[in-house]
PDB file of N, CA and C in Angstrom:
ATOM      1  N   UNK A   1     106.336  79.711  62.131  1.00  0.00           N
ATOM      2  CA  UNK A   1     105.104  79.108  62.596  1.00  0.00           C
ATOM      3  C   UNK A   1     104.838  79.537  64.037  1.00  0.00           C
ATOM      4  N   UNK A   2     103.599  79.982  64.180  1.00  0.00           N
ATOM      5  CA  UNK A   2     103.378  80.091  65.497  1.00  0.00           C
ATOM      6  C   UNK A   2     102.809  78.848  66.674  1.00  0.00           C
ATOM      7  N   UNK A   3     103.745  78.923  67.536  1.00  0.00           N
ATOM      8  CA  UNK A   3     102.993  77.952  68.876  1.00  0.00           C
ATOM      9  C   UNK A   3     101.939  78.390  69.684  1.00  0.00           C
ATOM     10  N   UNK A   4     101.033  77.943  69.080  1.00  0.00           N
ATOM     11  CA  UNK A   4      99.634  78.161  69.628  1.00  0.00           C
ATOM     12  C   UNK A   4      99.421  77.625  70.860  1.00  0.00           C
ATOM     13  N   UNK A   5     100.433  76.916  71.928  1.00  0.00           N
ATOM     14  CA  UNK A   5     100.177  76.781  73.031  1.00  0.00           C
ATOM     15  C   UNK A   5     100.713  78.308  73.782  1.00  0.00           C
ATOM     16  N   UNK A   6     101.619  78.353  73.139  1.00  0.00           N
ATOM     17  CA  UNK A   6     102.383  79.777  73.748  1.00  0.00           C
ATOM     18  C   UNK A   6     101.298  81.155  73.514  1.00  0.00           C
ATOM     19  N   UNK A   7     100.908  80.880  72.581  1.00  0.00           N
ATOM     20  CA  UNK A   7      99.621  82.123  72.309  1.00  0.00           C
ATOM     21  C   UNK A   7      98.267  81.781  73.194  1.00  0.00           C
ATOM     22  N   UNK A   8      98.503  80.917  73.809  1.00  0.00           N
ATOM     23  CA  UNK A   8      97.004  80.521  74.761  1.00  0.00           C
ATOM     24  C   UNK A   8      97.433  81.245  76.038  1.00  0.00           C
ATOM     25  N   UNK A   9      98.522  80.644  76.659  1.00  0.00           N
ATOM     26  CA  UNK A   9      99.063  80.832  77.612  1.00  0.00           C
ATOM     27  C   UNK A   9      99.271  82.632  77.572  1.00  0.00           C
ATOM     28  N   UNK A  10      99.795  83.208  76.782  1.00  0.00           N
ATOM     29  CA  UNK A  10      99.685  84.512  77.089  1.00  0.00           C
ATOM     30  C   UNK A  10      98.889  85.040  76.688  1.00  0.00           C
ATOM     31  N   UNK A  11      97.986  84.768  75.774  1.00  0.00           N
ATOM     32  CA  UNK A  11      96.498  85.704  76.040  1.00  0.00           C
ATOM     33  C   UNK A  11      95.721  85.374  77.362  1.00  0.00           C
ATOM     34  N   UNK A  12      95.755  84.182  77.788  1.00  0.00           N
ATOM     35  CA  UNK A  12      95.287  84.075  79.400  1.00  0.00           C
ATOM     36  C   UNK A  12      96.077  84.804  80.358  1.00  0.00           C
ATOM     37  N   UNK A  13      97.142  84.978  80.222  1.00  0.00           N
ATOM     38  CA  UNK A  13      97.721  85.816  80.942  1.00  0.00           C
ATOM     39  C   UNK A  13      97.121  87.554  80.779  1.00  0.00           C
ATOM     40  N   UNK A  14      97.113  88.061  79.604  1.00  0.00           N
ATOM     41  CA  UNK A  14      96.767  89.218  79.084  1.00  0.00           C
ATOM     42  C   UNK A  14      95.217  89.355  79.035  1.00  0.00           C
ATOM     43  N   UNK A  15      94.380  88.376  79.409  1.00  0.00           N
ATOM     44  CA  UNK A  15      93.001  88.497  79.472  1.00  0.00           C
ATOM     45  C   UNK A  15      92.892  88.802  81.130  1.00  0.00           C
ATOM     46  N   UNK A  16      93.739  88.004  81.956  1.00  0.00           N
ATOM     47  CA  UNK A  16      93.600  88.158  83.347  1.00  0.00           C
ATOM     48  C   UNK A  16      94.613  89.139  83.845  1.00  0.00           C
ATOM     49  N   UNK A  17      95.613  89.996  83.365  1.00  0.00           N
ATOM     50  CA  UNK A  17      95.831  90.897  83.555  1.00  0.00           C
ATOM     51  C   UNK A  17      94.732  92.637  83.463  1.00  0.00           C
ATOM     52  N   UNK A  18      94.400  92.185  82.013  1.00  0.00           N
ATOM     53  CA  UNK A  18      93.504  92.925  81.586  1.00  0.00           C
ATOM     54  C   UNK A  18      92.068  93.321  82.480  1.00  0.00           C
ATOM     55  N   UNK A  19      91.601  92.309  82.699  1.00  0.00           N
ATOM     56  CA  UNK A  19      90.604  92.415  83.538  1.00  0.00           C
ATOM     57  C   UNK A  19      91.304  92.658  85.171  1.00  0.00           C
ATOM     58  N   UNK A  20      92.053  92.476  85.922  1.00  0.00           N
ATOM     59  CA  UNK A  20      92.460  93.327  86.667  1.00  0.00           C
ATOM     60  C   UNK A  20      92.425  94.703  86.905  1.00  0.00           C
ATOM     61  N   UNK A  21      93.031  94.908  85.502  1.00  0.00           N
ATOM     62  CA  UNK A  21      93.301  96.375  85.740  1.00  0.00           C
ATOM     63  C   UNK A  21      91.780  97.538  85.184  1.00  0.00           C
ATOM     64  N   UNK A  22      90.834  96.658  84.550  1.00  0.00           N
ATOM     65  CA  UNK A  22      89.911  97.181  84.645  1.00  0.00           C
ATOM     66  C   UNK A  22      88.822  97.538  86.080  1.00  0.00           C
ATOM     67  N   UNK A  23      89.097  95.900  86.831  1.00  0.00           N
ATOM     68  CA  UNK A  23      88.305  96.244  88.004  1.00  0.00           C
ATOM     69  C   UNK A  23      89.418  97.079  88.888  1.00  0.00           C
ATOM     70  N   UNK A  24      90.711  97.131  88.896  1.00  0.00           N
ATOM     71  CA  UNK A  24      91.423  98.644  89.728  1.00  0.00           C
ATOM     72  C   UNK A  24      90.949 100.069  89.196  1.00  0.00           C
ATOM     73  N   UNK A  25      90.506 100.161  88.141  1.00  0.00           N
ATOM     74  CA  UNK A  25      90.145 101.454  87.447  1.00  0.00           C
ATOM     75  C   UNK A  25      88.767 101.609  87.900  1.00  0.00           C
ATOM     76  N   UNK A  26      87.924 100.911  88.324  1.00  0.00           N
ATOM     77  CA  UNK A  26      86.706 100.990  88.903  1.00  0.00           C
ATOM     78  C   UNK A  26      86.727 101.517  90.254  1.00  0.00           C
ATOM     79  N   UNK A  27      87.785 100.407  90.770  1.00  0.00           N
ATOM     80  CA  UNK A  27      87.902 100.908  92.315  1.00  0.00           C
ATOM     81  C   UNK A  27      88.783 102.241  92.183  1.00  0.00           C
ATOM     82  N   UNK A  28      89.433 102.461  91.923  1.00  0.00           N
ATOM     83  CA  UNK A  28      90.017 103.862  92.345  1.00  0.00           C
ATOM     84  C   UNK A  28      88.850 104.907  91.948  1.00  0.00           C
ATOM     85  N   UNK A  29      87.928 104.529  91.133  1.00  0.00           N
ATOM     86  CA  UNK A  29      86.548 105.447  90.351  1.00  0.00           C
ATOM     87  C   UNK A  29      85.944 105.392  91.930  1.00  0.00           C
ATOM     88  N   UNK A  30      85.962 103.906  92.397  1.00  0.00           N
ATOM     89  CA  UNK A  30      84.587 104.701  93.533  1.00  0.00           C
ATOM     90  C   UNK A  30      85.644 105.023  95.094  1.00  0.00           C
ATOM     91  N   UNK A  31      86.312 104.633  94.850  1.00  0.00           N
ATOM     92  CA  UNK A  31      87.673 105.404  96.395  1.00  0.00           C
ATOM     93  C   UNK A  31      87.631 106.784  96.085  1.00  0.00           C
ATOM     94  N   UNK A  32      87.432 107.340  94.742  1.00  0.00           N
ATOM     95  CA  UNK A  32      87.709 108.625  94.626  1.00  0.00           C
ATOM     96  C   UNK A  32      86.484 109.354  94.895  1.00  0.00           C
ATOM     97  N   UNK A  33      85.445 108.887  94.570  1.00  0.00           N
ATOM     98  CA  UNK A  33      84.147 109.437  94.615  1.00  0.00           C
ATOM     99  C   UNK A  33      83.609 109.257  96.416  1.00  0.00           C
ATOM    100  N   UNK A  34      84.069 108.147  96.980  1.00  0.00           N
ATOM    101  CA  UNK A  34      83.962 108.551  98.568  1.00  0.00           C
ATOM    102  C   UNK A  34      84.405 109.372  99.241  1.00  0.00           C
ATOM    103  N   UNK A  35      86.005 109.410  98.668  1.00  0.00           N
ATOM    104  CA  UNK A  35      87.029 110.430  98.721  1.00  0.00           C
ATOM    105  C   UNK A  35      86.305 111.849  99.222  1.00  0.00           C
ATOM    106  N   UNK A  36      85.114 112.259  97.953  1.00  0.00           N
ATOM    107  CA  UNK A  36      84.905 113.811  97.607  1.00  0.00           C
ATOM    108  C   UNK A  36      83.520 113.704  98.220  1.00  0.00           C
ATOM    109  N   UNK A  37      83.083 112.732  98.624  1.00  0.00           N
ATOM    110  CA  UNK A  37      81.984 112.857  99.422  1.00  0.00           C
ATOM    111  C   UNK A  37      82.227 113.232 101.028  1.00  0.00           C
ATOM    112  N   UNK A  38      83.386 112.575 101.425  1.00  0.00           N
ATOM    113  CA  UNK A  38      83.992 112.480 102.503  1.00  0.00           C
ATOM    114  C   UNK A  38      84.419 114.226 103.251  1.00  0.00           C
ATOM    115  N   UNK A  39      84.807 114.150 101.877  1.00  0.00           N
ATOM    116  CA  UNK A  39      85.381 116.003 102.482  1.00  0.00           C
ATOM    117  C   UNK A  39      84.043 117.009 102.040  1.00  0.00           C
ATOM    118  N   UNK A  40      83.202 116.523 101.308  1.00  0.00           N
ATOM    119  CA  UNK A  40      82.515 117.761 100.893  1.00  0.00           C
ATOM    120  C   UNK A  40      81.762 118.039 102.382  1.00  0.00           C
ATOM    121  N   UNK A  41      81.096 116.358 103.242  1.00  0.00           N
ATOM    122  CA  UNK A  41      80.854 116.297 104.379  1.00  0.00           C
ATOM    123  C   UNK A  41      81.169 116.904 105.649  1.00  0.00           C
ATOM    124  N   UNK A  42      82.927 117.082 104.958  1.00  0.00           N
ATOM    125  CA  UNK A  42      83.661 117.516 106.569  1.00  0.00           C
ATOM    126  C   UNK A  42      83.365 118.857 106.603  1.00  0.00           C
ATOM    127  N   UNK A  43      83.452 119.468 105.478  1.00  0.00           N
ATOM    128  CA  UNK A  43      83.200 120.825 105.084  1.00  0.00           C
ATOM    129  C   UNK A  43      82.281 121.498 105.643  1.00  0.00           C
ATOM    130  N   UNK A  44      80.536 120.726 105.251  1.00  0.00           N
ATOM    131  CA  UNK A  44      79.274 120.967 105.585  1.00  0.00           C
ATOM    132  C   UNK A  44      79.074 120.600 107.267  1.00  0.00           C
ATOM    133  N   UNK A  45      79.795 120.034 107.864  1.00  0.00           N
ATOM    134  CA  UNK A  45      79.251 119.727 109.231  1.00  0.00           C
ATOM    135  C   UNK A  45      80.601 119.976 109.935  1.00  0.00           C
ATOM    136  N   UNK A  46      81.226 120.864 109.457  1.00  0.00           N
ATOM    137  CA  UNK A  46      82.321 121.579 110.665  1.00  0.00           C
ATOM    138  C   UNK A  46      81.658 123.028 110.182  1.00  0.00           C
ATOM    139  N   UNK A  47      82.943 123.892 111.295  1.00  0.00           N
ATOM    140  CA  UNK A  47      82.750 125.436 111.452  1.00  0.00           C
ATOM    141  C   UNK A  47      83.958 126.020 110.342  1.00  0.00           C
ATOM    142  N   UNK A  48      83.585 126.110 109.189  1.00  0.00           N
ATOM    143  CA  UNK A  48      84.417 126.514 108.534  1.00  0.00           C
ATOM    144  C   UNK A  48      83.655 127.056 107.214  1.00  0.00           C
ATOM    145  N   UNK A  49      84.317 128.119 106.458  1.00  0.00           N
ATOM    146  CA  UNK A  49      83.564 128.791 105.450  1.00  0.00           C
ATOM    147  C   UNK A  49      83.451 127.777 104.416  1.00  0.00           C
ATOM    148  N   UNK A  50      82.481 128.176 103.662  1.00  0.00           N
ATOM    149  CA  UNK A  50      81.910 127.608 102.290  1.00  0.00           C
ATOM    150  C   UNK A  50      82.600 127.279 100.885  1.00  0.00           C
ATOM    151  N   UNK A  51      83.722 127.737 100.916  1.00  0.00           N
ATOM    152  CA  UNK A  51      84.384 127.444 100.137  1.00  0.00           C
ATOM    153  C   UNK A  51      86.209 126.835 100.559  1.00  0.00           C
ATOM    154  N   UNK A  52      85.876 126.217 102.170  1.00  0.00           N
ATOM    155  CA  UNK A  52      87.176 125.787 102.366  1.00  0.00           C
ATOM    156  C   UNK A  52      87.818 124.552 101.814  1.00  0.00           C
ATOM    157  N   UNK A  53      88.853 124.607 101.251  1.00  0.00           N
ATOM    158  CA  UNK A  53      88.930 122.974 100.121  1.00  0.00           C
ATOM    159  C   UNK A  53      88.771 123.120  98.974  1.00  0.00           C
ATOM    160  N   UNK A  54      88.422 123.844  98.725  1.00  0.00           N
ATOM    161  CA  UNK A  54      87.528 123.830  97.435  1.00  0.00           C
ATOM    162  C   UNK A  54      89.079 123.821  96.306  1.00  0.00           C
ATOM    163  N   UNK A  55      89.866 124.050  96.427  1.00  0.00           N
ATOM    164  CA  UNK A  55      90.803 123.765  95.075  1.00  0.00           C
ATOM    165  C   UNK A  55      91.463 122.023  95.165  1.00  0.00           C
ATOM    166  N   UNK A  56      91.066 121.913  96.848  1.00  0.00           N
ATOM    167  CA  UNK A  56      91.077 120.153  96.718  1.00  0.00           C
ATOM    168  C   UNK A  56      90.325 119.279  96.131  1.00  0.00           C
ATOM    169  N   UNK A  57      89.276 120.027  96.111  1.00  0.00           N
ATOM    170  CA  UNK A  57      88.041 119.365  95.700  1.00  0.00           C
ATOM    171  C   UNK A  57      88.047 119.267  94.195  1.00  0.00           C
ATOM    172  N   UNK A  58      88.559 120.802  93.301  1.00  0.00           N
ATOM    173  CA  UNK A  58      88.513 120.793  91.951  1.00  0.00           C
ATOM    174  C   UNK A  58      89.708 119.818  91.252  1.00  0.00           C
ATOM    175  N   UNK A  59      90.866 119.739  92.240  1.00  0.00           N
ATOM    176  CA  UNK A  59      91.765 118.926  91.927  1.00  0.00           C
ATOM    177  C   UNK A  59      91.687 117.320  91.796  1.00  0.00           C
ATOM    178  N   UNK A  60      90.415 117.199  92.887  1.00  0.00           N
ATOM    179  CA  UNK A  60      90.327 115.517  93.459  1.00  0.00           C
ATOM    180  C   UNK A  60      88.879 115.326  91.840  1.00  0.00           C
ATOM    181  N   UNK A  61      88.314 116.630  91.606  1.00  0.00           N
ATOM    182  CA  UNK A  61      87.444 116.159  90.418  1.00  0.00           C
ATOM    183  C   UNK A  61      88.238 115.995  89.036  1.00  0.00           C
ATOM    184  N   UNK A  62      89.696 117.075  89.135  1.00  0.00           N
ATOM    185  CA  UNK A  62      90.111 116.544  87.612  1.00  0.00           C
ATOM    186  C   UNK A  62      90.975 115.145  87.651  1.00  0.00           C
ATOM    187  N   UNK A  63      91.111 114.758  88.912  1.00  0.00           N
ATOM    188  CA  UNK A  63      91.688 113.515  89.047  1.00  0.00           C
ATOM    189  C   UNK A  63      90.417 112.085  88.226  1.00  0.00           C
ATOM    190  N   UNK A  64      89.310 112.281  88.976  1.00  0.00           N
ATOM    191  CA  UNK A  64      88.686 111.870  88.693  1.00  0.00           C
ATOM    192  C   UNK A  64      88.379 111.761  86.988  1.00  0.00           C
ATOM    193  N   UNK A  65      87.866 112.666  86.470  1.00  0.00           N
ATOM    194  CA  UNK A  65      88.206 112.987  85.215  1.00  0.00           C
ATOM    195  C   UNK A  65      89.488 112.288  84.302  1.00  0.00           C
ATOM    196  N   UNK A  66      90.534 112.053  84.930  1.00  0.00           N
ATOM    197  CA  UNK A  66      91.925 111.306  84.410  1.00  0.00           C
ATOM    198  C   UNK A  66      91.685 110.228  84.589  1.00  0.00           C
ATOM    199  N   UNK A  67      90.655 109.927  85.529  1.00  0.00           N
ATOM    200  CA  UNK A  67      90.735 108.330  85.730  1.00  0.00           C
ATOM    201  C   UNK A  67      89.787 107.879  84.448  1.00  0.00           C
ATOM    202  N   UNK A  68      88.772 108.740  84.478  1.00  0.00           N
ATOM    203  CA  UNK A  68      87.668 108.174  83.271  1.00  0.00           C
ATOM    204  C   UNK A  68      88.505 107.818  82.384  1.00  0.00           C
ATOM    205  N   UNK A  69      89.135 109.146  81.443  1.00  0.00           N
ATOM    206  CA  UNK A  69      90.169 108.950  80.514  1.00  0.00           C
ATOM    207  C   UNK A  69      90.918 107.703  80.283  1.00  0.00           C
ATOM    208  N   UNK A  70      90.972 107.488  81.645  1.00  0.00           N
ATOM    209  CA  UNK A  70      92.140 105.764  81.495  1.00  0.00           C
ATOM    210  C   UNK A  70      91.383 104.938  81.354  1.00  0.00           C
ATOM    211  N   UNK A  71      90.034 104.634  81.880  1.00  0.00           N
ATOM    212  CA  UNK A  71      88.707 103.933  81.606  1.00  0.00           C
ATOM    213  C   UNK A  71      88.825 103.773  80.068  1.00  0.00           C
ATOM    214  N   UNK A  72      88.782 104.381  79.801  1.00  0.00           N
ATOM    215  CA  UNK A  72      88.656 104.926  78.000  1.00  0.00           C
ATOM    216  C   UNK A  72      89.262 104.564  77.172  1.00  0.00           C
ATOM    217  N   UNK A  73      90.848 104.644  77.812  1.00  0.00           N
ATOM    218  CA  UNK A  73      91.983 104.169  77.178  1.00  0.00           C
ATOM    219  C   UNK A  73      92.002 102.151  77.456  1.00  0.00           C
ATOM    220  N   UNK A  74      91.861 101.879  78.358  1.00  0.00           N
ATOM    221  CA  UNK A  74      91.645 100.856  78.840  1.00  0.00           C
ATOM    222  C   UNK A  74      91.132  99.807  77.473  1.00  0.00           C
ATOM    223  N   UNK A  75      89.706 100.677  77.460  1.00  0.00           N
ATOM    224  CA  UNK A  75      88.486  99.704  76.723  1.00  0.00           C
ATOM    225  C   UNK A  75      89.136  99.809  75.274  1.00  0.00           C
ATOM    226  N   UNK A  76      89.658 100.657  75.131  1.00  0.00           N
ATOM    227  CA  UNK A  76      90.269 100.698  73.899  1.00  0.00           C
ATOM    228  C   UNK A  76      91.333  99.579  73.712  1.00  0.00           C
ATOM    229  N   UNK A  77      92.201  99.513  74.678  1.00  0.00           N
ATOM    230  CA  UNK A  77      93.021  98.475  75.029  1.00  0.00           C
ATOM    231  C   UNK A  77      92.674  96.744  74.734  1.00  0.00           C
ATOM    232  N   UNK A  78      91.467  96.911  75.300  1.00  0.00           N
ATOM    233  CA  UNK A  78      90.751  95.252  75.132  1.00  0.00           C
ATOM    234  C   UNK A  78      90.079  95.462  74.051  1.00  0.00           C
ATOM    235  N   UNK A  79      89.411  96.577  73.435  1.00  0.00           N
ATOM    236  CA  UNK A  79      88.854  95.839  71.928  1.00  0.00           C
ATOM    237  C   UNK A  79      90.345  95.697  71.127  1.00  0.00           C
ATOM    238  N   UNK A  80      91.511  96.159  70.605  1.00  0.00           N
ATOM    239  CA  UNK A  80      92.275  96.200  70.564  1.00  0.00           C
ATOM    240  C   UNK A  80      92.881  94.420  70.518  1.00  0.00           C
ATOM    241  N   UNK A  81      93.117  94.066  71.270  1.00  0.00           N
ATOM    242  CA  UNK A  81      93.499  92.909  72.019  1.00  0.00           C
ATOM    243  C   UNK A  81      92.450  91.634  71.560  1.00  0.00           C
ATOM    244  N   UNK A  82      91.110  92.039  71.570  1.00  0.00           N
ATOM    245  CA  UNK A  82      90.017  90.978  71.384  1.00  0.00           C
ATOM    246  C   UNK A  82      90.412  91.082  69.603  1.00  0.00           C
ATOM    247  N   UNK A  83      90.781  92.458  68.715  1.00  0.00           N
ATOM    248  CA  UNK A  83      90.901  92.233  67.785  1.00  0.00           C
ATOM    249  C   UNK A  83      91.681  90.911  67.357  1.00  0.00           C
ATOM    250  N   UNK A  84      93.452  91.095  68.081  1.00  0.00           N
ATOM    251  CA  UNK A  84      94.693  90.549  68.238  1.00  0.00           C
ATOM    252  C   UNK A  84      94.370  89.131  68.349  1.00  0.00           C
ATOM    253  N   UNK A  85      92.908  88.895  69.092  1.00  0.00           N
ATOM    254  CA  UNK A  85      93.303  87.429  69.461  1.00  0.00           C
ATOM    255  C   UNK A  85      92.669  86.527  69.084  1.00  0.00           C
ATOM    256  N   UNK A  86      91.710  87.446  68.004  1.00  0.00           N
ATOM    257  CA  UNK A  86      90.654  86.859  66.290  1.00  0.00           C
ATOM    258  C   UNK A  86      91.086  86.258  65.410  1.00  0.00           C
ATOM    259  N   UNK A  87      92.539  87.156  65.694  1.00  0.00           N
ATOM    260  CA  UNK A  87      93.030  87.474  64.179  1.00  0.00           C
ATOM    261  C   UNK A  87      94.500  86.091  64.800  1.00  0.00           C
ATOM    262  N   UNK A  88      95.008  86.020  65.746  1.00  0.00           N
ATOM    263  CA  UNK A  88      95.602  84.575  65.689  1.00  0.00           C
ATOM    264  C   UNK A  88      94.489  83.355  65.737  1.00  0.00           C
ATOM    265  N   UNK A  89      93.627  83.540  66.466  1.00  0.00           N
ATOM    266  CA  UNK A  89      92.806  82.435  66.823  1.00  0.00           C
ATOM    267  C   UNK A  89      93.195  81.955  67.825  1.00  0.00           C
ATOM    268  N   UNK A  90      93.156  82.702  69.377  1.00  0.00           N
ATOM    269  CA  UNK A  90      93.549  82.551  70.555  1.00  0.00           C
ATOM    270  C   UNK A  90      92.312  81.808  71.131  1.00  0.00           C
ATOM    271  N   UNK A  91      92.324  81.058  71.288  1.00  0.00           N
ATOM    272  CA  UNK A  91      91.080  80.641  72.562  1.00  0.00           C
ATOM    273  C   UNK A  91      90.822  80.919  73.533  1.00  0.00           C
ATOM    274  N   UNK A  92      92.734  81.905  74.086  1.00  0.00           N
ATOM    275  CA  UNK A  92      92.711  82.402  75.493  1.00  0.00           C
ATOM    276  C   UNK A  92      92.617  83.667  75.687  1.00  0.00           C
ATOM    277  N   UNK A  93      92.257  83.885  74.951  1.00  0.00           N
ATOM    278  CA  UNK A  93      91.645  85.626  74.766  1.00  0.00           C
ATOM    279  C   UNK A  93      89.948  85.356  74.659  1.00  0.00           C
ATOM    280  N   UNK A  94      89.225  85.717  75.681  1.00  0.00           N
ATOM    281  CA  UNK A  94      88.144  85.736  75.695  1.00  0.00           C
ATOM    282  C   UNK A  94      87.878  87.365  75.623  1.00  0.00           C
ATOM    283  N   UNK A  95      86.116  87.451  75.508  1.00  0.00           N
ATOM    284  CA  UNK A  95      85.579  88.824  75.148  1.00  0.00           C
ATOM    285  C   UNK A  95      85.769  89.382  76.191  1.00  0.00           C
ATOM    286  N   UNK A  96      84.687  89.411  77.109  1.00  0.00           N
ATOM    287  CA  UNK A  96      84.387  89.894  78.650  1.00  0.00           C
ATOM    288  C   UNK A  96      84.144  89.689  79.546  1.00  0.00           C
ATOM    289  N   UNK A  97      84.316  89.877  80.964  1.00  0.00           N
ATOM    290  CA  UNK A  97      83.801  89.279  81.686  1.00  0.00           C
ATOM    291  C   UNK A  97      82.115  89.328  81.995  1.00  0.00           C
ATOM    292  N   UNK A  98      81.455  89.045  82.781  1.00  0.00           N
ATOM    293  CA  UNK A  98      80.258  89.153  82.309  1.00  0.00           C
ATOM    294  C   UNK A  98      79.741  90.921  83.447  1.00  0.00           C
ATOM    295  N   UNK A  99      78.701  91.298  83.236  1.00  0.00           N
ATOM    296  CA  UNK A  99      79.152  92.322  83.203  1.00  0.00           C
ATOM    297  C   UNK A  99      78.788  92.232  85.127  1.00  0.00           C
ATOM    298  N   UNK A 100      79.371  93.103  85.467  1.00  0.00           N
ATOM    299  CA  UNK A 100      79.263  92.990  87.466  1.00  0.00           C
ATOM    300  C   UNK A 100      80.081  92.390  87.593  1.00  0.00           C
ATOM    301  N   UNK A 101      80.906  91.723  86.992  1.00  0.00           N
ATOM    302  CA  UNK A 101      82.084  90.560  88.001  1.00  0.00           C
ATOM    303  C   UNK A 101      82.984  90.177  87.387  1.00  0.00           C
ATOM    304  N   UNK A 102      84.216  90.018  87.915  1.00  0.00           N
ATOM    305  CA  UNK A 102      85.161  89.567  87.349  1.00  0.00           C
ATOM    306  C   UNK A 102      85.705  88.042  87.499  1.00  0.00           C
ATOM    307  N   UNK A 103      86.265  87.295  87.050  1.00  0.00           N
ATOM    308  CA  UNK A 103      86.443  86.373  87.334  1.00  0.00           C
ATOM    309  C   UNK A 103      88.037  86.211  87.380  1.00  0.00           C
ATOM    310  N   UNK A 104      88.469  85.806  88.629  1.00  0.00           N
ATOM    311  CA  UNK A 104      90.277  85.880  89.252  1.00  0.00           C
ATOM    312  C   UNK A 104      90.253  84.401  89.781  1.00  0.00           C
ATOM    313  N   UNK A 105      91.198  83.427  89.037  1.00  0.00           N
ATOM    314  CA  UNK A 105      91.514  81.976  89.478  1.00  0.00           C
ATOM    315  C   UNK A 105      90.288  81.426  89.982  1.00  0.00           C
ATOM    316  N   UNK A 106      89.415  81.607  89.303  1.00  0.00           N
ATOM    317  CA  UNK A 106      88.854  80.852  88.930  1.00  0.00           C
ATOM    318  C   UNK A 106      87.149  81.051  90.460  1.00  0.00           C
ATOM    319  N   UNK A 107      87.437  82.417  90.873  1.00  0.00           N
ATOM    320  CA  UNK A 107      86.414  83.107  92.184  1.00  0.00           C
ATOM    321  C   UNK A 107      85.778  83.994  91.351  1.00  0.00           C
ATOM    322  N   UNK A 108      84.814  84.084  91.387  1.00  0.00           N
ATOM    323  CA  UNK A 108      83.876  86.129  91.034  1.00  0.00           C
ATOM    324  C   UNK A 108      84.174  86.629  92.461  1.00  0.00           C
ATOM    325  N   UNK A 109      84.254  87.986  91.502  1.00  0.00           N
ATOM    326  CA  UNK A 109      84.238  88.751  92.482  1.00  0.00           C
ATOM    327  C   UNK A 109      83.295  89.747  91.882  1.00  0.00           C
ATOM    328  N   UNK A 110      82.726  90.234  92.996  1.00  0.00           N
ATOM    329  CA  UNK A 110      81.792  91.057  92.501  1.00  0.00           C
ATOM    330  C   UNK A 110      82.208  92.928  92.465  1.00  0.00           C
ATOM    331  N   UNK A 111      81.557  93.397  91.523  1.00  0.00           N
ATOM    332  CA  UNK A 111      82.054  94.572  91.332  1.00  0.00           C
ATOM    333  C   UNK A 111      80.950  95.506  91.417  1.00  0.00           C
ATOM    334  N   UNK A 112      81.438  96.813  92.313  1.00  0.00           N
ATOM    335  CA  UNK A 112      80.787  97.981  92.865  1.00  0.00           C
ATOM    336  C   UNK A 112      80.851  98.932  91.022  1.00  0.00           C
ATOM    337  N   UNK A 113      79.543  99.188  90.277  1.00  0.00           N
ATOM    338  CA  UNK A 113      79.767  99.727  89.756  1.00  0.00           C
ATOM    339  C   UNK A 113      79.108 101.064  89.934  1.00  0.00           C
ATOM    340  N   UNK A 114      79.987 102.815  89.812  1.00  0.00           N
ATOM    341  CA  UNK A 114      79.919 103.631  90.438  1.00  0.00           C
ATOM    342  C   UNK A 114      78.867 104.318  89.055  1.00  0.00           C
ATOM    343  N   UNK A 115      77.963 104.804  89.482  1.00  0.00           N
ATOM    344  CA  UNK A 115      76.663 105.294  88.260  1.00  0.00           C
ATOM    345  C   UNK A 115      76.594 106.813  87.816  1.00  0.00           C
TER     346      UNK A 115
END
């Protein structure tokens, strides 16, 4: 038999983990994208040729690119999980947060989403 207090308690745990690590996958999305704005800048307004950086730059874009991927993997992760917590009848597995914000003990926080 399952203890359905114990299945509350860790899908709340795994819902607020979850959503963590979605809004870190956001932020490292837009740290990275300042990142390549930052240098494409230094590039254009110093004395240096036109293509200086530039394998930093292709490197800091397939990074970027890996991050989507984990984005990806992620969402897969929570439908996954929203399946898991149907199919016990978790109460503490909710869908989503709503969309722009996360909700951490019980604060929003608001979220930079990168377009």
């Amino acid at each position: 038999m399952i203890n359905s207090n114990l299945v509350t308690v860790h899908g709340i745990r795994i819902t607020r983990d979850l959503h963590e690590t979605e809004a870190a996958i956001d932020e490292a999305l837009i740290r990275q994208a300042n990142l390549l704005a930052t240098m494409v800048r230094a590039r254009r307004e110093s004395p240096v040729g036109a293509f200086t950086g530039q394998e930093a730059l292709l490197r800091l874009a397939a990074s970027q690119k890996a991050m989507l991927d984990a984005s990806n993997e992620i969402a897969r992760v929570h439908g996954k999980l929203l399946d898991v917590g149907r199919e016990l009848g978790s109460g503490g597995v909710d869908d989503c947060p709503p969309k722009g914000s996360l909700e951490t003990a019980g604060n929003a926080v608001t979220l930079v989403r990168a377009a």
